[in-house]
N, C-alpha and C. Protein backbone atom coordinates (compact mmCIF):
# COMPACT_ATOMS: atom_id res chain seq x y z
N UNK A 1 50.42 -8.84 -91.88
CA UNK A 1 49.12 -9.33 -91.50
C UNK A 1 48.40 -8.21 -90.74
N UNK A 2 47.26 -8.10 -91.03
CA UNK A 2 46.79 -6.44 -90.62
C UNK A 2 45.19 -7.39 -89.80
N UNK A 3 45.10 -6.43 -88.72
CA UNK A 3 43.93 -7.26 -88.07
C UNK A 3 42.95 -6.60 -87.91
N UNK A 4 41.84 -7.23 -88.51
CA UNK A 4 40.31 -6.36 -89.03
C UNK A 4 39.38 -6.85 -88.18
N UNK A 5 39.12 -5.69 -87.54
CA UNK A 5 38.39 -5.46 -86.19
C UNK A 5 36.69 -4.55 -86.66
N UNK A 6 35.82 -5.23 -86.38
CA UNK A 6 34.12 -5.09 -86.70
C UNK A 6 33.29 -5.18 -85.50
N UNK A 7 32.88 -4.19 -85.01
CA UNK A 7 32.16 -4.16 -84.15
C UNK A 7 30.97 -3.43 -84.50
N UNK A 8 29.68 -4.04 -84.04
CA UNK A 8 28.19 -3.88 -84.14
C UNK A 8 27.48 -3.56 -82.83
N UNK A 9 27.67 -2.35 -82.24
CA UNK A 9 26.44 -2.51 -80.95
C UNK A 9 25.38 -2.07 -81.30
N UNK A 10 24.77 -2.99 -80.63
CA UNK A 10 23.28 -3.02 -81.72
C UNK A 10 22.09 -2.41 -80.06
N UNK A 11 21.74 -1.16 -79.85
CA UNK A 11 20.65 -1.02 -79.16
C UNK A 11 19.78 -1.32 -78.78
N UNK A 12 19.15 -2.41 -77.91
CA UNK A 12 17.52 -2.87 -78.06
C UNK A 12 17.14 -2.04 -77.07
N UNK A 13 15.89 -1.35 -77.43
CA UNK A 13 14.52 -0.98 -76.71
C UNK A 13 13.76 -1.62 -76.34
N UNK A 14 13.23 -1.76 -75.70
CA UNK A 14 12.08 -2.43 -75.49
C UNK A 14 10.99 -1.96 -74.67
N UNK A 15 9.65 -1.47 -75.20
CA UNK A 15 8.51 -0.97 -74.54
C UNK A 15 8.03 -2.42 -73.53
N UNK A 16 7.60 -1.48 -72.50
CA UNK A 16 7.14 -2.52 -71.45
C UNK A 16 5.30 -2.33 -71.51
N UNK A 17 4.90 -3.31 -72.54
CA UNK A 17 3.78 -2.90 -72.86
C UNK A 17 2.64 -4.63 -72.74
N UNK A 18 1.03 -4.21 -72.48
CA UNK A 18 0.84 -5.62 -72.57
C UNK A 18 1.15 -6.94 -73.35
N UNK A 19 1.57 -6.44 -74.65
CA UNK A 19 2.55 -6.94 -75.78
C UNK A 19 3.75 -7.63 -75.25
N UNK A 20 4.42 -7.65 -74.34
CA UNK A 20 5.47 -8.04 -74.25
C UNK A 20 5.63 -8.84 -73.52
N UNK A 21 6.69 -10.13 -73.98
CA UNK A 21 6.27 -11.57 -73.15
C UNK A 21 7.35 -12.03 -72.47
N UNK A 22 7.18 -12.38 -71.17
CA UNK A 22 8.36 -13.12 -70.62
C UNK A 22 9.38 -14.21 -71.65
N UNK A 23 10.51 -13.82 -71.61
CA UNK A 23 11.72 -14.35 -72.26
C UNK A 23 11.99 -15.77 -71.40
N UNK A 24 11.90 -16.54 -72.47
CA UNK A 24 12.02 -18.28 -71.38
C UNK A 24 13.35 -18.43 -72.50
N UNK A 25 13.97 -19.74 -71.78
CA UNK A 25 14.88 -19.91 -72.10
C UNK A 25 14.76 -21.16 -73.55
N UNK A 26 14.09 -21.77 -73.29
CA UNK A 26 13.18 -22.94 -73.74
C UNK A 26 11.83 -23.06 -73.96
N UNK A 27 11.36 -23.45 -75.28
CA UNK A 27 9.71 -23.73 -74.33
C UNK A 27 9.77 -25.37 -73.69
N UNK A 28 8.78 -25.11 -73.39
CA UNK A 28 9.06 -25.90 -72.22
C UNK A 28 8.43 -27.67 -73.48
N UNK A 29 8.43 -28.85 -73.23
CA UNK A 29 7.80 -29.59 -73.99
C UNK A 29 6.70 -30.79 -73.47
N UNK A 30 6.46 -30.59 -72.21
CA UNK A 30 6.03 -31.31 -71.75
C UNK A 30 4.64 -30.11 -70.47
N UNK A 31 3.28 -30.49 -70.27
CA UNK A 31 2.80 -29.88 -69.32
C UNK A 31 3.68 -29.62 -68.15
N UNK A 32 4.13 -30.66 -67.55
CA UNK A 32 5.23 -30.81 -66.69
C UNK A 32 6.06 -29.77 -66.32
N UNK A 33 7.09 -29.58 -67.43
CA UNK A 33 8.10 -28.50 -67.46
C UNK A 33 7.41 -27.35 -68.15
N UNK A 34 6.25 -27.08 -69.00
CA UNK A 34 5.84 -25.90 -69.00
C UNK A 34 5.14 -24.99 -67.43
N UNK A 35 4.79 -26.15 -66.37
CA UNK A 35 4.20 -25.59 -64.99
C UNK A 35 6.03 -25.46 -64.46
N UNK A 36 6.89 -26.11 -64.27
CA UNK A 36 7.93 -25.76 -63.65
C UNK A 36 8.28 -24.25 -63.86
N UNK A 37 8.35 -24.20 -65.57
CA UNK A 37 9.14 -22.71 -65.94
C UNK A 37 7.72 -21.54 -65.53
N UNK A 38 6.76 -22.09 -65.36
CA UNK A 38 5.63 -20.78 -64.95
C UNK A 38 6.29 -20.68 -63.68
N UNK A 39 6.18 -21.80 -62.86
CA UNK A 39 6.81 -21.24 -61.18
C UNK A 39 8.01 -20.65 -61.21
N UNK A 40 9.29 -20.89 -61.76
CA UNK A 40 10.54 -20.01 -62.12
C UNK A 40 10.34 -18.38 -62.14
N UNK A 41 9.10 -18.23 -63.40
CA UNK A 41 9.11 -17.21 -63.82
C UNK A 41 8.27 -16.03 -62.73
N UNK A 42 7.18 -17.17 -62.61
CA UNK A 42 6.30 -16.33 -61.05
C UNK A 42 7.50 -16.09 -60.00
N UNK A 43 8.55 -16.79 -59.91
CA UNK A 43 8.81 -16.57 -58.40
C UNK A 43 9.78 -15.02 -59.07
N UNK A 44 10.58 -15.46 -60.09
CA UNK A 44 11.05 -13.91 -60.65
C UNK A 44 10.33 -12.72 -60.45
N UNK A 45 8.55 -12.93 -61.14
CA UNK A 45 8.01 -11.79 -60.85
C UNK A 45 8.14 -11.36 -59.67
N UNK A 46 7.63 -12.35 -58.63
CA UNK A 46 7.53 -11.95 -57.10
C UNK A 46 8.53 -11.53 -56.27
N UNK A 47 9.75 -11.69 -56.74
CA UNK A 47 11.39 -11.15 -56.10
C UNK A 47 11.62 -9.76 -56.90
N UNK A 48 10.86 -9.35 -57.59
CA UNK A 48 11.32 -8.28 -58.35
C UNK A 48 12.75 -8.59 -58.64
N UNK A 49 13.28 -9.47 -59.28
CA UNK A 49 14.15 -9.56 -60.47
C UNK A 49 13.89 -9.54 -61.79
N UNK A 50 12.52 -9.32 -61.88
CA UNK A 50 12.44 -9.38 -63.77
C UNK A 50 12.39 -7.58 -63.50
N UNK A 51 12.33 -7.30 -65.50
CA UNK A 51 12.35 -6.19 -65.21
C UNK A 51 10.90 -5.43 -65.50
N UNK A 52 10.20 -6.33 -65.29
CA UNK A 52 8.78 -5.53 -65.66
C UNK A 52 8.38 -5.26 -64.00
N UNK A 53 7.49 -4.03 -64.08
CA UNK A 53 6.14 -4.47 -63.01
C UNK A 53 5.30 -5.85 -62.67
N UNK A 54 5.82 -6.34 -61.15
CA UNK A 54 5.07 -7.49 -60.64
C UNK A 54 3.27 -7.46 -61.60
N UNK A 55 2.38 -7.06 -61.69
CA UNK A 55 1.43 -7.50 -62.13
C UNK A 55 1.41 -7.60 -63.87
N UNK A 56 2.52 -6.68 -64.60
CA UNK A 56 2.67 -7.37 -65.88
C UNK A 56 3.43 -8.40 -66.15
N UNK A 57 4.64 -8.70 -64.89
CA UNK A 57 5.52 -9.76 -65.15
C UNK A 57 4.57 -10.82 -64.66
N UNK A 58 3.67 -10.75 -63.75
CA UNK A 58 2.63 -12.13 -63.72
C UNK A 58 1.93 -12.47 -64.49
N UNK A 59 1.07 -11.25 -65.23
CA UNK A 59 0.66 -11.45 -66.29
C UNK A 59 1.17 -12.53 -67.65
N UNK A 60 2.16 -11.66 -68.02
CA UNK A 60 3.14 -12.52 -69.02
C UNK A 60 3.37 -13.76 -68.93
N UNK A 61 3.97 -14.17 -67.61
CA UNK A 61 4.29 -15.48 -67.25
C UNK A 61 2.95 -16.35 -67.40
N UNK A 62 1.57 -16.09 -67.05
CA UNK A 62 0.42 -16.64 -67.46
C UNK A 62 0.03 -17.06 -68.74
N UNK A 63 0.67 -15.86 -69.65
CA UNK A 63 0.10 -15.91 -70.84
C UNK A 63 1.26 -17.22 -71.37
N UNK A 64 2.46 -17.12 -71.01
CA UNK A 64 3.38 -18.02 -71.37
C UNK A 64 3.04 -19.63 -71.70
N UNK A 65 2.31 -19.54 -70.24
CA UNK A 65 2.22 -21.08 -69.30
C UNK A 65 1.08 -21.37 -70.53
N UNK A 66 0.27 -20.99 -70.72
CA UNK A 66 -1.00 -20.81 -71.73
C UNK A 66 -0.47 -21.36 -72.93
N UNK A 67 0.64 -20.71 -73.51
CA UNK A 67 1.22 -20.76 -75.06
C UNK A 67 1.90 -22.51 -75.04
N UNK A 68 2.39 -22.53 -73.98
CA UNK A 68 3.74 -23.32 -73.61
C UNK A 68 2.38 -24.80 -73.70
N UNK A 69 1.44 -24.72 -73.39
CA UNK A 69 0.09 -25.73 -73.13
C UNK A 69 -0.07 -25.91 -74.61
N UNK A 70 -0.33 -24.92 -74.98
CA UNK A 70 -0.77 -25.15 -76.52
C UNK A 70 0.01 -25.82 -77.40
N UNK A 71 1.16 -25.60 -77.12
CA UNK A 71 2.11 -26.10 -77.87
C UNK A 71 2.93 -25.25 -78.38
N UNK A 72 2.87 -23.79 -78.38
CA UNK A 72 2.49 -22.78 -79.62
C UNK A 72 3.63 -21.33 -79.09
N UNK A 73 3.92 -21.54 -77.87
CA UNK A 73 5.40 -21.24 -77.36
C UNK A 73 6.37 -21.12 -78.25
N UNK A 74 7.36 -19.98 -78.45
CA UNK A 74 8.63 -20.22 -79.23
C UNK A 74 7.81 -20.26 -80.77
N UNK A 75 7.24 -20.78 -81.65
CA UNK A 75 6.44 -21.09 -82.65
C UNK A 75 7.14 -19.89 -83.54
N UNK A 76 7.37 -18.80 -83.36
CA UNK A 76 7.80 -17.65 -84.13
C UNK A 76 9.07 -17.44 -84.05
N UNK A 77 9.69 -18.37 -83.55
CA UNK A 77 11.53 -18.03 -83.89
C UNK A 77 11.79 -17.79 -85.54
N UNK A 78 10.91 -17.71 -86.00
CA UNK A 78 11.69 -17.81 -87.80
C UNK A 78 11.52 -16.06 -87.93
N UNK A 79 10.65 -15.67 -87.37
CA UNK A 79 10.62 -14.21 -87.44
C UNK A 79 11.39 -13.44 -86.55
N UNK A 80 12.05 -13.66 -85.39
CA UNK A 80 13.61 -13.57 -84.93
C UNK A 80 14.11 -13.73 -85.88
N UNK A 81 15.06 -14.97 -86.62
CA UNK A 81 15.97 -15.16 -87.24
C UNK A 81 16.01 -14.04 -88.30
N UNK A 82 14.37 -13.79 -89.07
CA UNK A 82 14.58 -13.44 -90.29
C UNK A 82 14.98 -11.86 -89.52
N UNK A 83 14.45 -11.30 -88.84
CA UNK A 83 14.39 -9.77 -88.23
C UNK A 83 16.05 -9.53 -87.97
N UNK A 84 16.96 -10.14 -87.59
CA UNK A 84 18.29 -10.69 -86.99
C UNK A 84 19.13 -10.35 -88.45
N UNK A 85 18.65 -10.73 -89.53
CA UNK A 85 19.20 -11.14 -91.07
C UNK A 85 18.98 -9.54 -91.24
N UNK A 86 17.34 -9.09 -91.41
CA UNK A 86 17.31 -7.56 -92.02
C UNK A 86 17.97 -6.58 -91.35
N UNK A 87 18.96 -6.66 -90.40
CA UNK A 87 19.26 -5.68 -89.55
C UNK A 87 21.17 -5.21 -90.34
N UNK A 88 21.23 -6.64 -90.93
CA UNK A 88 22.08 -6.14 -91.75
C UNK A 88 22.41 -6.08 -93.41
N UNK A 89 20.77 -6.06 -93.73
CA UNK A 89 20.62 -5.54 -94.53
C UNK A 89 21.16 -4.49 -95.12
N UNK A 90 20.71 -2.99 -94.49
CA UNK A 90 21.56 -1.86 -95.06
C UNK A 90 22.70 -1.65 -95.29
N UNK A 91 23.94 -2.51 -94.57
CA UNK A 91 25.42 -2.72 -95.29
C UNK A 91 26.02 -2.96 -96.39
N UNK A 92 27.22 -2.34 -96.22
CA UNK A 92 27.50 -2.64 -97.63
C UNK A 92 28.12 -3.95 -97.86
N UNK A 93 28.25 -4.57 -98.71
CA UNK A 93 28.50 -6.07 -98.82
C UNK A 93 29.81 -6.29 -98.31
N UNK A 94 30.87 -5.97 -97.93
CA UNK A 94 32.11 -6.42 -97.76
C UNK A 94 32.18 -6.40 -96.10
N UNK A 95 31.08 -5.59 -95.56
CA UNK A 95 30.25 -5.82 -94.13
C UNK A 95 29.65 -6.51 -93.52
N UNK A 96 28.45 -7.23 -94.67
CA UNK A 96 27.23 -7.76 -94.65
C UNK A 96 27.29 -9.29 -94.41
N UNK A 97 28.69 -9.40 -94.61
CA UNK A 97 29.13 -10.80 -93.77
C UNK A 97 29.16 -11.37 -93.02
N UNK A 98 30.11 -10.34 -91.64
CA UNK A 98 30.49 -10.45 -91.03
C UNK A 98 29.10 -10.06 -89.75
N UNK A 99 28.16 -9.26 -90.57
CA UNK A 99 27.30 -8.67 -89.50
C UNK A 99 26.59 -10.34 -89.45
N UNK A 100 25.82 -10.55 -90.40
CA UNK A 100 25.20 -12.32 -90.25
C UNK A 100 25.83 -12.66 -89.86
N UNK A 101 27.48 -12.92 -89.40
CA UNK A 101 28.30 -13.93 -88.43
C UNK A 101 27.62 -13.52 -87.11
N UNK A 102 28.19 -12.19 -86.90
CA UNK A 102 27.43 -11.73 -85.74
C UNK A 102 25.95 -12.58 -84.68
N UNK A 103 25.05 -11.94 -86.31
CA UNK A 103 23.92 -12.29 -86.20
C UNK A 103 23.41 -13.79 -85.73
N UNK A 104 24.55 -14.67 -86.06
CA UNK A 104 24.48 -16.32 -85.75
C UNK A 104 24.93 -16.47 -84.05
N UNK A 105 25.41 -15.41 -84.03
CA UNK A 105 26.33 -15.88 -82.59
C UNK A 105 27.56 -15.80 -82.61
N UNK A 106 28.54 -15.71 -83.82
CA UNK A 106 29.83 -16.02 -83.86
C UNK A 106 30.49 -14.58 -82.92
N UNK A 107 31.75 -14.73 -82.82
CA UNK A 107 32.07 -13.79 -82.16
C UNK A 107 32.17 -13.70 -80.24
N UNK A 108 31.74 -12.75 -80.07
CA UNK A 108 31.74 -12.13 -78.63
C UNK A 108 30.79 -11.25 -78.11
N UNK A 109 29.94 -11.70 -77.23
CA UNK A 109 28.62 -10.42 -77.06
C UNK A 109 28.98 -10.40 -75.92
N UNK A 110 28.55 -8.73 -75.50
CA UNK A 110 28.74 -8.23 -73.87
C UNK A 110 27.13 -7.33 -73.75
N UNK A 111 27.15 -7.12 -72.61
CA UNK A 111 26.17 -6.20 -72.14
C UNK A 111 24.82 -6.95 -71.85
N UNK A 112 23.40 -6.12 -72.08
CA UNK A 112 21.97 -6.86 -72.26
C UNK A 112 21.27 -5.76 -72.41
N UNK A 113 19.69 -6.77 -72.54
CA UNK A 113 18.82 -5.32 -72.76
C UNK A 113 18.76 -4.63 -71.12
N UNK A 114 18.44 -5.11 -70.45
CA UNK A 114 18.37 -4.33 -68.80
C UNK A 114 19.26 -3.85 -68.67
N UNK A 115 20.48 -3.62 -69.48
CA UNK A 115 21.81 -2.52 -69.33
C UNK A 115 21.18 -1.79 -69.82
N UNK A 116 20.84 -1.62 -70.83
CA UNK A 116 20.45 -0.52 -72.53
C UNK A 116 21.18 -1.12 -73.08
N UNK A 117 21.60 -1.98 -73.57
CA UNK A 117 22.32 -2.22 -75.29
C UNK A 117 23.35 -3.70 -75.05
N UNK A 118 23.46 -4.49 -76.36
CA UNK A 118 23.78 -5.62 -76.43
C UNK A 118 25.19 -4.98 -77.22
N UNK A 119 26.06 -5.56 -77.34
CA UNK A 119 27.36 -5.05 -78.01
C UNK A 119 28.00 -6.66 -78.44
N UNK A 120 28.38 -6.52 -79.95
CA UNK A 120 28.54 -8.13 -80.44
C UNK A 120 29.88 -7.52 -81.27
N UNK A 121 30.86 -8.32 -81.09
CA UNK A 121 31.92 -8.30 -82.24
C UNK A 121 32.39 -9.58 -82.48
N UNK A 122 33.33 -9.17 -83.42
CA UNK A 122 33.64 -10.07 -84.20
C UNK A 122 35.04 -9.91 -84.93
N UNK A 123 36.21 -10.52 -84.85
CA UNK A 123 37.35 -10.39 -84.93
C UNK A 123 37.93 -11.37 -86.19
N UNK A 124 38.30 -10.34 -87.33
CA UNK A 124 39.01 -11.51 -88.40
C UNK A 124 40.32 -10.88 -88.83
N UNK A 125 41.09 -12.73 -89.28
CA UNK A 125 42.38 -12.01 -89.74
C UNK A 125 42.53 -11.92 -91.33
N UNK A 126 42.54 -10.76 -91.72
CA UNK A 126 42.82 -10.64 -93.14
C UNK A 126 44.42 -10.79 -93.08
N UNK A 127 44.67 -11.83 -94.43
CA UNK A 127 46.38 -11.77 -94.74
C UNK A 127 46.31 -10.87 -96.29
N UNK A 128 47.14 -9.73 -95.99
CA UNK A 128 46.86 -8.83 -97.50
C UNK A 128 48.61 -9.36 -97.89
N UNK A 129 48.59 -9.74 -99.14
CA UNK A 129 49.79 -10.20 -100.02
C UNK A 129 50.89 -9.17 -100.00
N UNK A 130 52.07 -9.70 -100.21
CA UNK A 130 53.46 -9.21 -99.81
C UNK A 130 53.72 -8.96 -101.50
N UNK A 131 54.25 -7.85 -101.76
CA UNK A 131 54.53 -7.28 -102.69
C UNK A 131 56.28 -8.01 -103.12
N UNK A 132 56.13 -8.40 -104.30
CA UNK A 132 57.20 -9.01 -104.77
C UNK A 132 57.94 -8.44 -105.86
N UNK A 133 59.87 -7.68 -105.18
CA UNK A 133 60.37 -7.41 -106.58
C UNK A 133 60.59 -7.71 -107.54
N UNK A 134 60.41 -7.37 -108.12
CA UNK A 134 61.28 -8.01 -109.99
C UNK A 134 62.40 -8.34 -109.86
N UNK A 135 62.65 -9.35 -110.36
CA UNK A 135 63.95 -9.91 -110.36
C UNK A 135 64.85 -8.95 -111.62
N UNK A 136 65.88 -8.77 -110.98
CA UNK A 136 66.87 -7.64 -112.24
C UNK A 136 67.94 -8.99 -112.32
């Protein structure tokens, strides 16, 4: 039994640009809990625990509270998923498996982006067949 070991660390960058939006965990579904997660996120800005600059991390969090009103928050997860899928695209197929396992969650992730880099594996057991003599 031979044990086939796949690991993907996958780099994220990320420009800290007006483009870029506070990461919620949820959107929120109610006015209610969309004003809760704005105060969460304001008080982040204001402790300097996020990792932007206080006036773009307030920013963001505004624009959030805004989206999260509309309804219209989160609305683009399908373009995550699909972006998630093309990344293992360029593999070769006997790869391209295991990277979409990845890609779902399966496995083991360490690190983050405020480290520099997300690191995901994924651990399978191949059983390769036992060679059988000829009977004399």
């Amino acid at each position: 039994m031979n044990l086939l070991t796949r690991t993907a660390s996958l780099s994220l960058v990320i420009a800290l640009t007006g483009g870029a939006t506070v990461a919620a965990p949820k959107a929120p579904t109610s006015s209610d809990a969309a004003q809760a997660q704005y105060q969460k996120e304001r008080a982040r800005c204001l402790g300097g625990s996020s990792n932007q600059d206080r006036e773009t991390c307030l920013k963001e969090a505004g624009a959030a509270l805004a989206e999260a009103k509309r309804g219209t928050l989160g609305a683009d997860q399908g373009d995550y998923d699909r972006n998630a899928r093309e990344r293992c695209t360029p593999l070769p197929d006997e790869e391209r498996s295991a990277c979409l396992a990845r890609m779902r969650g399966e496995g083991t992730t360490s690190g983050s982006v405020e480290s520099g880099g997300v690191s995901r594996e994924l651990r399978e057991m191949k059983v390769e067949p036992v060679p059988v003599a000829p009977k004399k």
